[in-house]
PDB file of N, CA and C in Angstrom:
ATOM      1  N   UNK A   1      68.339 -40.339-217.661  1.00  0.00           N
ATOM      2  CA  UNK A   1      67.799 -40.932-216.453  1.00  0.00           C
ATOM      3  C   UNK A   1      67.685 -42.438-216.683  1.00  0.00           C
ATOM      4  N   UNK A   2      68.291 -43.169-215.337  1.00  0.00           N
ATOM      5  CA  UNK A   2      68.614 -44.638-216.264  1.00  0.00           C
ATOM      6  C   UNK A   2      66.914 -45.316-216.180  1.00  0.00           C
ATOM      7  N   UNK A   3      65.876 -44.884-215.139  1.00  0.00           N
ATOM      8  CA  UNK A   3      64.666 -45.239-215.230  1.00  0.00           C
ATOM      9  C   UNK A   3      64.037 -46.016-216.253  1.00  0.00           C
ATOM     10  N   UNK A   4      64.448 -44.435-217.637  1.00  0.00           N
ATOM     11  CA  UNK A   4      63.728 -44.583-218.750  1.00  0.00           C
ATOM     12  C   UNK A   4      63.990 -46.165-219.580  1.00  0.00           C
ATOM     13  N   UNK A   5      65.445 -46.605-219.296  1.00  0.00           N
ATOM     14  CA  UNK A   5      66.270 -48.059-219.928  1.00  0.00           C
ATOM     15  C   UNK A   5      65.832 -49.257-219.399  1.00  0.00           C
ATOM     16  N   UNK A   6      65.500 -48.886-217.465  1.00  0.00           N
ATOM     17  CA  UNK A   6      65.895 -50.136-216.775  1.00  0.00           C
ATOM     18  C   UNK A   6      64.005 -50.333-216.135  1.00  0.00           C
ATOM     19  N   UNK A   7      63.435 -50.690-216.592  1.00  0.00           N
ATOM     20  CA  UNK A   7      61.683 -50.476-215.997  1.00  0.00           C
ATOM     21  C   UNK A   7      61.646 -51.347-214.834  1.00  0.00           C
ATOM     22  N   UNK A   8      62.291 -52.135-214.883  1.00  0.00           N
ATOM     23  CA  UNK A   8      61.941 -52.694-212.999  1.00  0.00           C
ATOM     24  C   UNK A   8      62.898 -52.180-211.586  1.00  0.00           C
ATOM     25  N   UNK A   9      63.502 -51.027-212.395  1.00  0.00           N
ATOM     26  CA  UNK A   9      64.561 -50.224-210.823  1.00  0.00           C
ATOM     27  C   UNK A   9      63.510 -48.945-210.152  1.00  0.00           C
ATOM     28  N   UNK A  10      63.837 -48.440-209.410  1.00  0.00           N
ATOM     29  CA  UNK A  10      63.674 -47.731-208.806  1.00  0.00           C
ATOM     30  C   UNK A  10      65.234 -46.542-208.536  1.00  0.00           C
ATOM     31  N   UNK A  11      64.668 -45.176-209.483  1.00  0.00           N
ATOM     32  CA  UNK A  11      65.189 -44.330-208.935  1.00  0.00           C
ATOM     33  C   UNK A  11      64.560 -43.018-207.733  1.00  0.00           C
ATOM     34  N   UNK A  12      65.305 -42.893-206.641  1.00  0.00           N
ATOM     35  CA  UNK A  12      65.133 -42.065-205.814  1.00  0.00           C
ATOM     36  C   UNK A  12      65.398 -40.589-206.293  1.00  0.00           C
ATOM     37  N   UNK A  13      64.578 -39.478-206.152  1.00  0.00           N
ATOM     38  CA  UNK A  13      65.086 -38.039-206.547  1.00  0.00           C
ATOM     39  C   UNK A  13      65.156 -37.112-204.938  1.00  0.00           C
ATOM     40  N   UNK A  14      65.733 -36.711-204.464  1.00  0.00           N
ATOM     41  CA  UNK A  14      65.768 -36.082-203.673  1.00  0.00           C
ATOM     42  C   UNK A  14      65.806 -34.437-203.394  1.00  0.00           C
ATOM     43  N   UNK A  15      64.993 -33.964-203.556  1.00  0.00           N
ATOM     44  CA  UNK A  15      64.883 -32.866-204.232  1.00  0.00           C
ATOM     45  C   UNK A  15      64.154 -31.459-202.924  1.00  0.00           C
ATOM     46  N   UNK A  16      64.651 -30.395-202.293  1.00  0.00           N
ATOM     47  CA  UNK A  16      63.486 -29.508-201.542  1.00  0.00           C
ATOM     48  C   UNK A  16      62.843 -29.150-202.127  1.00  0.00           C
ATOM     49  N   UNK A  17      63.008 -28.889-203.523  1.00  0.00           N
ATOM     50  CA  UNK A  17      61.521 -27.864-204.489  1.00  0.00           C
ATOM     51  C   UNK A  17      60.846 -28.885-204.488  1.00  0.00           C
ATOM     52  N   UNK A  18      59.515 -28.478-204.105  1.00  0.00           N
ATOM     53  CA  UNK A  18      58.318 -29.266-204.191  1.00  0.00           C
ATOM     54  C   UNK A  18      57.766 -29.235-205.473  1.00  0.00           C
ATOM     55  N   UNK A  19      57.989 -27.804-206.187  1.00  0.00           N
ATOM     56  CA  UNK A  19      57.604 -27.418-207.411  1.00  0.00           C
ATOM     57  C   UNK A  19      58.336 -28.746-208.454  1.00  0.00           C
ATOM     58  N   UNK A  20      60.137 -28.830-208.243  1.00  0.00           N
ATOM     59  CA  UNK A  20      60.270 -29.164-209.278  1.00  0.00           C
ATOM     60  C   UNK A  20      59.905 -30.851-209.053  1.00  0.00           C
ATOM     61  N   UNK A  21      59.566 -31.478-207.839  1.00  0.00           N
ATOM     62  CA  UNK A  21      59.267 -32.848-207.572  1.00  0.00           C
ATOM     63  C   UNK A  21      57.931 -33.212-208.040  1.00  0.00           C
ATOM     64  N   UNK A  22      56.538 -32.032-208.240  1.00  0.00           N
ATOM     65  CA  UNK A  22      55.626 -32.042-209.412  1.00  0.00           C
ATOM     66  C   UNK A  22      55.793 -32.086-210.282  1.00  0.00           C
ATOM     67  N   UNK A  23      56.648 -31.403-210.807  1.00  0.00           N
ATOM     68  CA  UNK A  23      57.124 -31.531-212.415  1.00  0.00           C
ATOM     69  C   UNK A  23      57.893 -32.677-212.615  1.00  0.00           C
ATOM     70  N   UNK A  24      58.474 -33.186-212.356  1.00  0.00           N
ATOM     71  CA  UNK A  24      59.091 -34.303-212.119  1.00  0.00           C
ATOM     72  C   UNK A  24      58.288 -35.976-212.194  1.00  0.00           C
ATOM     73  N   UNK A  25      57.247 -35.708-211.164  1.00  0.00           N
ATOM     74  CA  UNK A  25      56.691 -36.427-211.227  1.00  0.00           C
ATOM     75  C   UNK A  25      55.762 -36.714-212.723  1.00  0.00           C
ATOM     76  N   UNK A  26      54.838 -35.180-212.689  1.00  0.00           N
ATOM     77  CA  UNK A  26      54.108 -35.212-214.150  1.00  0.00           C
ATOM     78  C   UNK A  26      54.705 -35.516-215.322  1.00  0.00           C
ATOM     79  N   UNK A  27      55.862 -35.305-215.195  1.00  0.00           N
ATOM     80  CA  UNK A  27      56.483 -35.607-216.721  1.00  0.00           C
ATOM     81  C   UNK A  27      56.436 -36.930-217.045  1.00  0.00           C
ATOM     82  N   UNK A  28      57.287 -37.531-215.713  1.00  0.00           N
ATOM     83  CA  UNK A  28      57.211 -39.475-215.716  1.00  0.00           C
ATOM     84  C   UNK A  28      56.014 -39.900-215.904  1.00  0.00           C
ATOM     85  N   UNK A  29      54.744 -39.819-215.245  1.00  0.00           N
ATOM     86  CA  UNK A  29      53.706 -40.198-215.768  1.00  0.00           C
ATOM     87  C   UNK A  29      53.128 -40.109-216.775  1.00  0.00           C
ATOM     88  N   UNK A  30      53.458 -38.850-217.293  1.00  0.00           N
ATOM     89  CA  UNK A  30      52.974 -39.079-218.598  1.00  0.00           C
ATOM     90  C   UNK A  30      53.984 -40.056-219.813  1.00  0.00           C
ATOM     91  N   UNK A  31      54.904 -40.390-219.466  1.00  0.00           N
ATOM     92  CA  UNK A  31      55.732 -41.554-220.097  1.00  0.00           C
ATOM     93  C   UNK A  31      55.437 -43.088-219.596  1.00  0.00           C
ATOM     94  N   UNK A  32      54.099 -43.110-218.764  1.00  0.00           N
ATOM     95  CA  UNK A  32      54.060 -44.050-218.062  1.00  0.00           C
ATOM     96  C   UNK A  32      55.107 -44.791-217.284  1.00  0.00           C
ATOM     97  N   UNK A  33      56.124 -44.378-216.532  1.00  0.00           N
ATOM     98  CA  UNK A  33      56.284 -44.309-215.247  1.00  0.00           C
ATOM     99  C   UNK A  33      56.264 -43.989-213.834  1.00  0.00           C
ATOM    100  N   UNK A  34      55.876 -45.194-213.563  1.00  0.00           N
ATOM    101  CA  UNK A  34      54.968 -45.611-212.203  1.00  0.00           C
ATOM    102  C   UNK A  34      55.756 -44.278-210.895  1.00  0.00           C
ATOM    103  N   UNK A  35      55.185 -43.321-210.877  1.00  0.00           N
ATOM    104  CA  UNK A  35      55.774 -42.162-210.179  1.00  0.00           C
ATOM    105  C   UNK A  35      55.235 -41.577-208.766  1.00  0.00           C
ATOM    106  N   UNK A  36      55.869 -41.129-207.734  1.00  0.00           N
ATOM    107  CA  UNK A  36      55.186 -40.846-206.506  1.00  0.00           C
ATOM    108  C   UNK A  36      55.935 -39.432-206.034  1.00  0.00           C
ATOM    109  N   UNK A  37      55.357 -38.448-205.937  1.00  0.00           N
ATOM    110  CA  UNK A  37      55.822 -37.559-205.295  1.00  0.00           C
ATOM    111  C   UNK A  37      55.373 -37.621-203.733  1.00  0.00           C
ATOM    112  N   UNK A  38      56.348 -37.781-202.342  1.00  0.00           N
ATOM    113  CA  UNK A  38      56.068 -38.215-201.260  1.00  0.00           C
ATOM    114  C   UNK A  38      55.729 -36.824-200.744  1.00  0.00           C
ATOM    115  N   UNK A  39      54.886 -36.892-199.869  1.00  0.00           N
ATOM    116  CA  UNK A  39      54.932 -35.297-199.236  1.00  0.00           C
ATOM    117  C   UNK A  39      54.290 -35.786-197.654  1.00  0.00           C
ATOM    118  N   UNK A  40      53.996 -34.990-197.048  1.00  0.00           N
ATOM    119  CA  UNK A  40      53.552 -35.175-195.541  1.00  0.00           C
ATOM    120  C   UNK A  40      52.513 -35.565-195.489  1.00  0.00           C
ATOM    121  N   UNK A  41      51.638 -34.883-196.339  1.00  0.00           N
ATOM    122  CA  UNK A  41      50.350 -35.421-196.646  1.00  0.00           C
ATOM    123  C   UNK A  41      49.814 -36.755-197.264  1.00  0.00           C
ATOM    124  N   UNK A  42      50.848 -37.185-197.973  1.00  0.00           N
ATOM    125  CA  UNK A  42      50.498 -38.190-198.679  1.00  0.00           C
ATOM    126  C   UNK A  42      51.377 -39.764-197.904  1.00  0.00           C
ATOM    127  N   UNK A  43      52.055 -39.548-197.284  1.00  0.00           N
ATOM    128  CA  UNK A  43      53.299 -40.450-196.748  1.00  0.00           C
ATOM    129  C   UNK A  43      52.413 -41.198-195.730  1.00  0.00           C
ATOM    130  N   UNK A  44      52.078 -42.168-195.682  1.00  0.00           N
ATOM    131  CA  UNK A  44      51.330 -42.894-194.608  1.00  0.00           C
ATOM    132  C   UNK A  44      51.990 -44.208-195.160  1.00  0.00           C
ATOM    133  N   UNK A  45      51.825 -45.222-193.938  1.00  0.00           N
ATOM    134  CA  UNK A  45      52.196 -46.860-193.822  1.00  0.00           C
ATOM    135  C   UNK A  45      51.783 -47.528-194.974  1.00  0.00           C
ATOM    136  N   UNK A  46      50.498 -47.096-195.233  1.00  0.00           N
ATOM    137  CA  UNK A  46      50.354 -47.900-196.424  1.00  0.00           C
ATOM    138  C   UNK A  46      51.664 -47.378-197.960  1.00  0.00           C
ATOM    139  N   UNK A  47      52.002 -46.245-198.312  1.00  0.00           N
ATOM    140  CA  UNK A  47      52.659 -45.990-199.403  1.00  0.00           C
ATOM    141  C   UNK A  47      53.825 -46.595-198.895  1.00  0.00           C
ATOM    142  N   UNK A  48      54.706 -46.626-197.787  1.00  0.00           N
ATOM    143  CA  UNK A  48      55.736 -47.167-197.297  1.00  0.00           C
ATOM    144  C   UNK A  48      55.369 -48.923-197.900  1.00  0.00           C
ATOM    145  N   UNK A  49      54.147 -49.249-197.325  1.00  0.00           N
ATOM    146  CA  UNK A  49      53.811 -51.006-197.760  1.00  0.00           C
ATOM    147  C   UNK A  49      54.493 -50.709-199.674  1.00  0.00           C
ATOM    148  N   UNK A  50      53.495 -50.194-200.240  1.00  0.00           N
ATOM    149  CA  UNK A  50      53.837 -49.904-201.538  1.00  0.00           C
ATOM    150  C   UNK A  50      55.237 -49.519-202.197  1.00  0.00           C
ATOM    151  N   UNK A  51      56.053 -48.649-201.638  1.00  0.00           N
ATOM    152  CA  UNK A  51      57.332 -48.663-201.603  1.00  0.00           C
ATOM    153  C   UNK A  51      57.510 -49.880-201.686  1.00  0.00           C
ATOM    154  N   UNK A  52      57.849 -50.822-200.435  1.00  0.00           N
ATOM    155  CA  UNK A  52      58.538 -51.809-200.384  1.00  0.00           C
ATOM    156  C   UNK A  52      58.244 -52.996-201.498  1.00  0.00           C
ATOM    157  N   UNK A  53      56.781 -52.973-201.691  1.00  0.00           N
ATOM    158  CA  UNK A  53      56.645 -53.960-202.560  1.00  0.00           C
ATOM    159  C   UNK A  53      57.124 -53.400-204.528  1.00  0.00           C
ATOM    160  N   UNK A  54      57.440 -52.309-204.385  1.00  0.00           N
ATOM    161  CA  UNK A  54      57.900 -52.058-205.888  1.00  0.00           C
ATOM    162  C   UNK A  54      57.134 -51.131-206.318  1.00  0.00           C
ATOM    163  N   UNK A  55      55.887 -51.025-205.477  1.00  0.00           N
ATOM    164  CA  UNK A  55      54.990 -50.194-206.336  1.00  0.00           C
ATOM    165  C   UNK A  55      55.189 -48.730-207.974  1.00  0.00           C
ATOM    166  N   UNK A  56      56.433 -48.212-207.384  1.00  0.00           N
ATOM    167  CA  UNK A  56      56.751 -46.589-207.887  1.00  0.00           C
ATOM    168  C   UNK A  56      58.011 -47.010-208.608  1.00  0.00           C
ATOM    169  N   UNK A  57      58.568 -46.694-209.572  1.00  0.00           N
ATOM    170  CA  UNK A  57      59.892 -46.380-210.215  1.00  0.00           C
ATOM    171  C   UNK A  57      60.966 -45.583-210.042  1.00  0.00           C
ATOM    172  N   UNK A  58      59.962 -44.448-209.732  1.00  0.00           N
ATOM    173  CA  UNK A  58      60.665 -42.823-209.275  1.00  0.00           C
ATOM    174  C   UNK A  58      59.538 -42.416-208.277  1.00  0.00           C
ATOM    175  N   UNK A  59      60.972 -42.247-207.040  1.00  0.00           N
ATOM    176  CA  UNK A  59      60.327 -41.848-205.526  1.00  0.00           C
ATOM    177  C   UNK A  59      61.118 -40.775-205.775  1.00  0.00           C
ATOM    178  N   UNK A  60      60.070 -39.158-205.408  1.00  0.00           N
ATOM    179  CA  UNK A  60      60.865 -37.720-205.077  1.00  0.00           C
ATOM    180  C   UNK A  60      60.273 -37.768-203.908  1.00  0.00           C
ATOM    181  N   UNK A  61      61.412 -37.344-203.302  1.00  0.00           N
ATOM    182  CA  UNK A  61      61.235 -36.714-201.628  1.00  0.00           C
ATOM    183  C   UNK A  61      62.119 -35.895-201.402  1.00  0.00           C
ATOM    184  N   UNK A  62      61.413 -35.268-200.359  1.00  0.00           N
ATOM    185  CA  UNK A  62      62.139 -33.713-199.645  1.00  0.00           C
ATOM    186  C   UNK A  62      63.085 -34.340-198.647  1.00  0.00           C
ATOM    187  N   UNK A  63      64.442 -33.549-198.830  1.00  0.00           N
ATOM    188  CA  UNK A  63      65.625 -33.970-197.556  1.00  0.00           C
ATOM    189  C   UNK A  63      65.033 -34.260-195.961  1.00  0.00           C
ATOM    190  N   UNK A  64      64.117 -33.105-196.232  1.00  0.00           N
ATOM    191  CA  UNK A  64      63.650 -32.988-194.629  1.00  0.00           C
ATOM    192  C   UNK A  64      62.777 -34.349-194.277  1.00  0.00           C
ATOM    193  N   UNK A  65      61.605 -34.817-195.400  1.00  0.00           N
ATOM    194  CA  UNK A  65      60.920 -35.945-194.837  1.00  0.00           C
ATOM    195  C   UNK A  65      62.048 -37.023-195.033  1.00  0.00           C
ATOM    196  N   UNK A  66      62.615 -37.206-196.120  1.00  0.00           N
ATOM    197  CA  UNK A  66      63.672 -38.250-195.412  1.00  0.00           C
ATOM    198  C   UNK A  66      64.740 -38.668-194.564  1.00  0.00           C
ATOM    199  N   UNK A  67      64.786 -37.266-193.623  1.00  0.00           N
ATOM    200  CA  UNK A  67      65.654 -37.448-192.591  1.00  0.00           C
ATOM    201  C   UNK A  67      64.707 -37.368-191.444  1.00  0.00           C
ATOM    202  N   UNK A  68      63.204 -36.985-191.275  1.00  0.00           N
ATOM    203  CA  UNK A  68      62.564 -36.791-190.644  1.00  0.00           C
ATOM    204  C   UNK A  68      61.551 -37.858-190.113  1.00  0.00           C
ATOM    205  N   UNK A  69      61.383 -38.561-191.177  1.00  0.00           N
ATOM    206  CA  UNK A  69      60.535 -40.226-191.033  1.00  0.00           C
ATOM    207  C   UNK A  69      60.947 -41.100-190.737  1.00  0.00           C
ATOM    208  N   UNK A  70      60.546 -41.606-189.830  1.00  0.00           N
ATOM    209  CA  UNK A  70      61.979 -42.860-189.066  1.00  0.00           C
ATOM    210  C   UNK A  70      61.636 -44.288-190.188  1.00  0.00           C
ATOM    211  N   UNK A  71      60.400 -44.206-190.857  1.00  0.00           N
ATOM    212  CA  UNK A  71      59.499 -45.401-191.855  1.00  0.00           C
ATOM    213  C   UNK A  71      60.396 -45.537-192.649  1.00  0.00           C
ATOM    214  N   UNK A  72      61.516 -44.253-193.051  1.00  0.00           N
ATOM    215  CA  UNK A  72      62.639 -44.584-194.345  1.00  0.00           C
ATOM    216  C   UNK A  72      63.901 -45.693-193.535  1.00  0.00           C
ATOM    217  N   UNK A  73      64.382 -45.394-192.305  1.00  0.00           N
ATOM    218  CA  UNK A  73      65.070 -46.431-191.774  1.00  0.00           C
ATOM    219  C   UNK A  73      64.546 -47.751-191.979  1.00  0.00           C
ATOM    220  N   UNK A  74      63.492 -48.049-191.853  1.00  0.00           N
ATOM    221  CA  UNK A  74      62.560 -49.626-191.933  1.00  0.00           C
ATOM    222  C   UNK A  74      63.173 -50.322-193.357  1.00  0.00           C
ATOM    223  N   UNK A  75      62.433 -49.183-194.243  1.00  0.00           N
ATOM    224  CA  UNK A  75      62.588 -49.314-195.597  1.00  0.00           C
ATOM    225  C   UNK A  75      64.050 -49.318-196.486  1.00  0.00           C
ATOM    226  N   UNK A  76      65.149 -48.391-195.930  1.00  0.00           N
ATOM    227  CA  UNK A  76      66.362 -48.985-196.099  1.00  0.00           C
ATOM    228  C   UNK A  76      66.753 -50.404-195.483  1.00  0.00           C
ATOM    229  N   UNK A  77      66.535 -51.087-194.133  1.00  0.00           N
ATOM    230  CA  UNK A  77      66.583 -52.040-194.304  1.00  0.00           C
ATOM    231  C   UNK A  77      66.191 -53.505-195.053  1.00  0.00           C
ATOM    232  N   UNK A  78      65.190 -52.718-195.703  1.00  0.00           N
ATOM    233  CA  UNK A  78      64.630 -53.983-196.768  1.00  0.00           C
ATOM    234  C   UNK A  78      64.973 -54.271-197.753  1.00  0.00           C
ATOM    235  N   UNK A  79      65.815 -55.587-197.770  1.00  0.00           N
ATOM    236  CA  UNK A  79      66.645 -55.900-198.911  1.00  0.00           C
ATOM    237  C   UNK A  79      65.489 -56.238-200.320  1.00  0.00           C
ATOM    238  N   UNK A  80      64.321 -56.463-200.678  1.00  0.00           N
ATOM    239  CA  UNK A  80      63.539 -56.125-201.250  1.00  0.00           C
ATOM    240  C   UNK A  80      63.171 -55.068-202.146  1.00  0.00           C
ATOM    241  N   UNK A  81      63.373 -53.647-201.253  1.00  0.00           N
ATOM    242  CA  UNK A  81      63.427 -52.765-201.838  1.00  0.00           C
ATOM    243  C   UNK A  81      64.979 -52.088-202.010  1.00  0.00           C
ATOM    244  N   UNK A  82      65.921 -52.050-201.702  1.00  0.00           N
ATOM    245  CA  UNK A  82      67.297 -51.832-201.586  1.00  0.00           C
ATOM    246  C   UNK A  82      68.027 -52.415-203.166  1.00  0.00           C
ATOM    247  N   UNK A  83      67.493 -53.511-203.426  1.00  0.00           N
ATOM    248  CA  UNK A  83      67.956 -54.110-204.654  1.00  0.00           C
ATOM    249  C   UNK A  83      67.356 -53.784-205.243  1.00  0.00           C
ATOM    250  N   UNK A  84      66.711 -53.250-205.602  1.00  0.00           N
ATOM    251  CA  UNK A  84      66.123 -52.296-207.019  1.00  0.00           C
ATOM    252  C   UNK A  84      66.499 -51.514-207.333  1.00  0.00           C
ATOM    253  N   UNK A  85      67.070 -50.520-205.591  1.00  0.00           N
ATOM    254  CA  UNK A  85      68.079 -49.350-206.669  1.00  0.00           C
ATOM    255  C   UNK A  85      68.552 -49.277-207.187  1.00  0.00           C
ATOM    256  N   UNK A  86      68.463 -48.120-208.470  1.00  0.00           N
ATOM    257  CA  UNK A  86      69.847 -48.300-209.707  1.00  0.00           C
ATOM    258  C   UNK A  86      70.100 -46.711-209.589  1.00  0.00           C
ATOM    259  N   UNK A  87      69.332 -45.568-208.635  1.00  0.00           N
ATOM    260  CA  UNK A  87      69.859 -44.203-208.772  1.00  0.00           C
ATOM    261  C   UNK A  87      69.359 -43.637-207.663  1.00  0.00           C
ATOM    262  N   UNK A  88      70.237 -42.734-207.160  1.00  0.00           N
ATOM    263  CA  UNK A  88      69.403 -41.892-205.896  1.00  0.00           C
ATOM    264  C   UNK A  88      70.544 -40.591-206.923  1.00  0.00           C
ATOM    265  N   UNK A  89      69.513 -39.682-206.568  1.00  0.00           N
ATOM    266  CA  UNK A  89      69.566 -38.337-207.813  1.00  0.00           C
ATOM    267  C   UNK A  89      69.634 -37.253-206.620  1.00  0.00           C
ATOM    268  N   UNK A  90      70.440 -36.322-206.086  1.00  0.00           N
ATOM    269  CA  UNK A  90      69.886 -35.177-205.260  1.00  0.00           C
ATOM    270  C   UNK A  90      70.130 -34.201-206.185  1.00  0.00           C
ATOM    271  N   UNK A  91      69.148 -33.532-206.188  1.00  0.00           N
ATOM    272  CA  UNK A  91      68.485 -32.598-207.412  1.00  0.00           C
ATOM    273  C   UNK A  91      68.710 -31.339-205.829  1.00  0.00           C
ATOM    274  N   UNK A  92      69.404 -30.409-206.562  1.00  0.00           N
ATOM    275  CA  UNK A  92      69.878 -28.780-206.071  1.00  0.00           C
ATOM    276  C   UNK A  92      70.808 -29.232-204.978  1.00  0.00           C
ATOM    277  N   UNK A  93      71.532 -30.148-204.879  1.00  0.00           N
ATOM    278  CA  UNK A  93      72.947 -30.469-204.510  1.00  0.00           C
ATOM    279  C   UNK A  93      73.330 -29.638-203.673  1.00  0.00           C
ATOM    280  N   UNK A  94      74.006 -28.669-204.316  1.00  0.00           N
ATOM    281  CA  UNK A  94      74.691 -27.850-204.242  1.00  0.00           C
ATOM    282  C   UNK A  94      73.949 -26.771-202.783  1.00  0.00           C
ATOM    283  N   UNK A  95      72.645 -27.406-202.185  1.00  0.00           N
ATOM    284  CA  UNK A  95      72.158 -26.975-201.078  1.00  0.00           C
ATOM    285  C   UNK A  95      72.477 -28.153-199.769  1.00  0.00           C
ATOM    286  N   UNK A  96      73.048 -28.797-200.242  1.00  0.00           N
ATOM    287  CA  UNK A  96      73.426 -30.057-199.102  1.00  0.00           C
ATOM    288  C   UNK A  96      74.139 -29.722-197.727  1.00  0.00           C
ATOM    289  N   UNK A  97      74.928 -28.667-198.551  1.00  0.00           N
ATOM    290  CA  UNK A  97      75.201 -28.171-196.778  1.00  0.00           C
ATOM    291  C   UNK A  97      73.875 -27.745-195.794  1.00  0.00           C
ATOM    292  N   UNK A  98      73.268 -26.656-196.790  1.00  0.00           N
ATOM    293  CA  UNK A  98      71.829 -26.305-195.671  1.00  0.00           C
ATOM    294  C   UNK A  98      70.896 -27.601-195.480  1.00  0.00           C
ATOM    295  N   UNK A  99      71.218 -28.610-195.842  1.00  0.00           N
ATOM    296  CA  UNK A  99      70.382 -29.905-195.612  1.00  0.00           C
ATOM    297  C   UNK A  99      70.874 -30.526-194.179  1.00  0.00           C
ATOM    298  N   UNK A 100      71.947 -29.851-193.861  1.00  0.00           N
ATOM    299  CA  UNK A 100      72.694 -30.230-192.830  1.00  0.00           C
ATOM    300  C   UNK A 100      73.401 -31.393-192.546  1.00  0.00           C
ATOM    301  N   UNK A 101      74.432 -32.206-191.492  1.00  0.00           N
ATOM    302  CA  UNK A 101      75.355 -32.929-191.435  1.00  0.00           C
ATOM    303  C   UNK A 101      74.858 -34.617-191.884  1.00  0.00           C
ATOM    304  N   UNK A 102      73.974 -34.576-191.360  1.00  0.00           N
ATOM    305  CA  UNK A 102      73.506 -36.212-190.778  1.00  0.00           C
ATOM    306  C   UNK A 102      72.913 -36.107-192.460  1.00  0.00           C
ATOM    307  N   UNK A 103      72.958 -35.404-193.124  1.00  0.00           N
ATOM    308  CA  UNK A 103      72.475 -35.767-194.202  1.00  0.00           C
ATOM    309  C   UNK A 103      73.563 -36.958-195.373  1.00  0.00           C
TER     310      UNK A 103
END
């Protein structure tokens, strides 16, 4: 995971198991990287503010909230946060068709 090499990027995980986007997350933190598992509950304007400003290293999110939150359009436009990427990861792939087209 290039995360672990590059400490000021931001990799994206894209993942439907919620399970494995906990685990995911817990593991990075305990390596001290700055980690956010996004969920419905937790996704408000302010973490989007935080996003943009760098806050997280590794963002996991579910296909559905990121095709579902119009706040990720905003946030792809921000060349701010856009240049940090160094990985977008879709973790169980191989379900992308059931993620459907626009994905």
């Amino acid at each position: 995971m290039p995360i672990l090499f590059i400490k000021h990027g931001i990799v994206i995980v894209v993942t439907p198991l919620k399970i494995l986007g906990n685990q995911f997350a817990s593991i990075f933190k305990e390596r001290h990287i700055r980690s956010i598992l996004m969920t419905a509950a937790n996704t408000t304007n302010e973490l989007f503010k935080e996003l943009t400003e760098g806050h997280y290293n590794l963002i996991i999110v579910s296909p559905k909230l990121l095709l579902n939150d119009s706040r990720f359009d905003t946030l792809w436009g921000k060349k701010k946060f856009t240049n940090k990427i160094i990985n977008i990861v879709l973790d169980e792939a191989h379900v992308i068709q059931e993620w459907g087209g626009s994905f």
